[in-house]
Protein backbone atom coordinates (compact mmCIF):
# COMPACT_ATOMS: atom_id res chain seq x y z
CA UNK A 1 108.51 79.34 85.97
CA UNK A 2 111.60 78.79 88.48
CA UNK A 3 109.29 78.80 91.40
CA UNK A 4 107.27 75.79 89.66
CA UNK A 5 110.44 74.29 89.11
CA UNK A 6 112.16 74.58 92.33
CA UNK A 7 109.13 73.54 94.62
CA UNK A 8 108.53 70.51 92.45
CA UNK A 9 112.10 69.78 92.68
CA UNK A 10 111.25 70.27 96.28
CA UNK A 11 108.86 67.39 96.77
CA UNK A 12 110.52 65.07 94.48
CA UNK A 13 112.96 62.69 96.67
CA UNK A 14 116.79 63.14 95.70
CA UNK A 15 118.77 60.48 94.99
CA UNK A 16 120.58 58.43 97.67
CA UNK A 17 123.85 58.12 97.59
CA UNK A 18 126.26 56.08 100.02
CA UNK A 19 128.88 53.38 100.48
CA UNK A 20 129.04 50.09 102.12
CA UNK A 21 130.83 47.08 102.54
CA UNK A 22 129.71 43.95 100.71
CA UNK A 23 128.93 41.00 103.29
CA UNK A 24 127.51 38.21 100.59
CA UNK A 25 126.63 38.32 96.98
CA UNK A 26 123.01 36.21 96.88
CA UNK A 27 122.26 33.94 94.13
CA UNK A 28 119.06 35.61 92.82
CA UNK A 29 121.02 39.18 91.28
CA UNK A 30 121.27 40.77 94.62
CA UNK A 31 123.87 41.30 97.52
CA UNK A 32 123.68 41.85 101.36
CA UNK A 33 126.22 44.95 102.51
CA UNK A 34 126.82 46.32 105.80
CA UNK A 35 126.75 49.80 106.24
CA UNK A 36 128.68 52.08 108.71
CA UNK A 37 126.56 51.83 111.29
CA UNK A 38 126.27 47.98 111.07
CA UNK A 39 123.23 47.88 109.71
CA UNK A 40 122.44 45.33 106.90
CA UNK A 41 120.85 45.91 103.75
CA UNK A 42 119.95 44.08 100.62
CA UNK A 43 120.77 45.58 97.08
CA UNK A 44 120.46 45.14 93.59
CA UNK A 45 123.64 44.14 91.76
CA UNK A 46 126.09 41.17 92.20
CA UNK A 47 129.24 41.89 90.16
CA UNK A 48 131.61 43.18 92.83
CA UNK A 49 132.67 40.07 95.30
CA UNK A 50 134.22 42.00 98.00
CA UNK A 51 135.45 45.38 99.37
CA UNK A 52 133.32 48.75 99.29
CA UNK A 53 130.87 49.68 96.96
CA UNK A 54 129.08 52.94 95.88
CA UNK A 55 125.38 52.43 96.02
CA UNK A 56 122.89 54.48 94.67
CA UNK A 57 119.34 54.21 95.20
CA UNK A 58 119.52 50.64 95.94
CA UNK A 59 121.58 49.69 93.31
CA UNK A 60 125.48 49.20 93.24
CA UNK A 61 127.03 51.27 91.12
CA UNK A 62 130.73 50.79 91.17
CA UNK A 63 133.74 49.69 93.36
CA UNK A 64 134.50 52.06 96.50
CA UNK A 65 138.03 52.46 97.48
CA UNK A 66 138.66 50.81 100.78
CA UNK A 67 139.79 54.06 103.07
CA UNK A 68 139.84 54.53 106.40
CA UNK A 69 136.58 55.93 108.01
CA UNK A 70 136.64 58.81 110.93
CA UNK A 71 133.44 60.32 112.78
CA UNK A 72 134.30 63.73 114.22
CA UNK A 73 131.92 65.92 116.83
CA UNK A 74 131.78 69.04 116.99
């Protein structure tokens, strides 16, 4: 049964999680954020006006707080 289980979990997409920065809120329930690598994206959700959100799956979830961001290579 846990071999059924974990290849179905296999093919089934996992949730996307991420944060961006709010550029506009849109009048029609949605709002345009910038993500880290300055792409642009529209999602679902217009009660946060400004700063970082957490997004899941297309949908804002929650304020983000605003901390600094660092890329390291290794």
């Amino acid at each position: 049964m846990s071999n059924s289980l974990n290849r179905l979990g296999n093919i089934l997409a996992k949730p996307t999680r991420y944060i961006a920065t709010i550029e506009t809120v849109n009048n029609n329930g949605t709002t345009t954020v910038i993500h880290s690598d300055t792409s642009k994206s529209v999602v679902l959700g217009d009660s946060i006006a400004s700063g970082k959100v957490y997004i899941n799956d297309g949908v804002i979830i929650s304020q983000a707080a605003d901390l600094p961001y660092s890329e390291i290579s290794i």
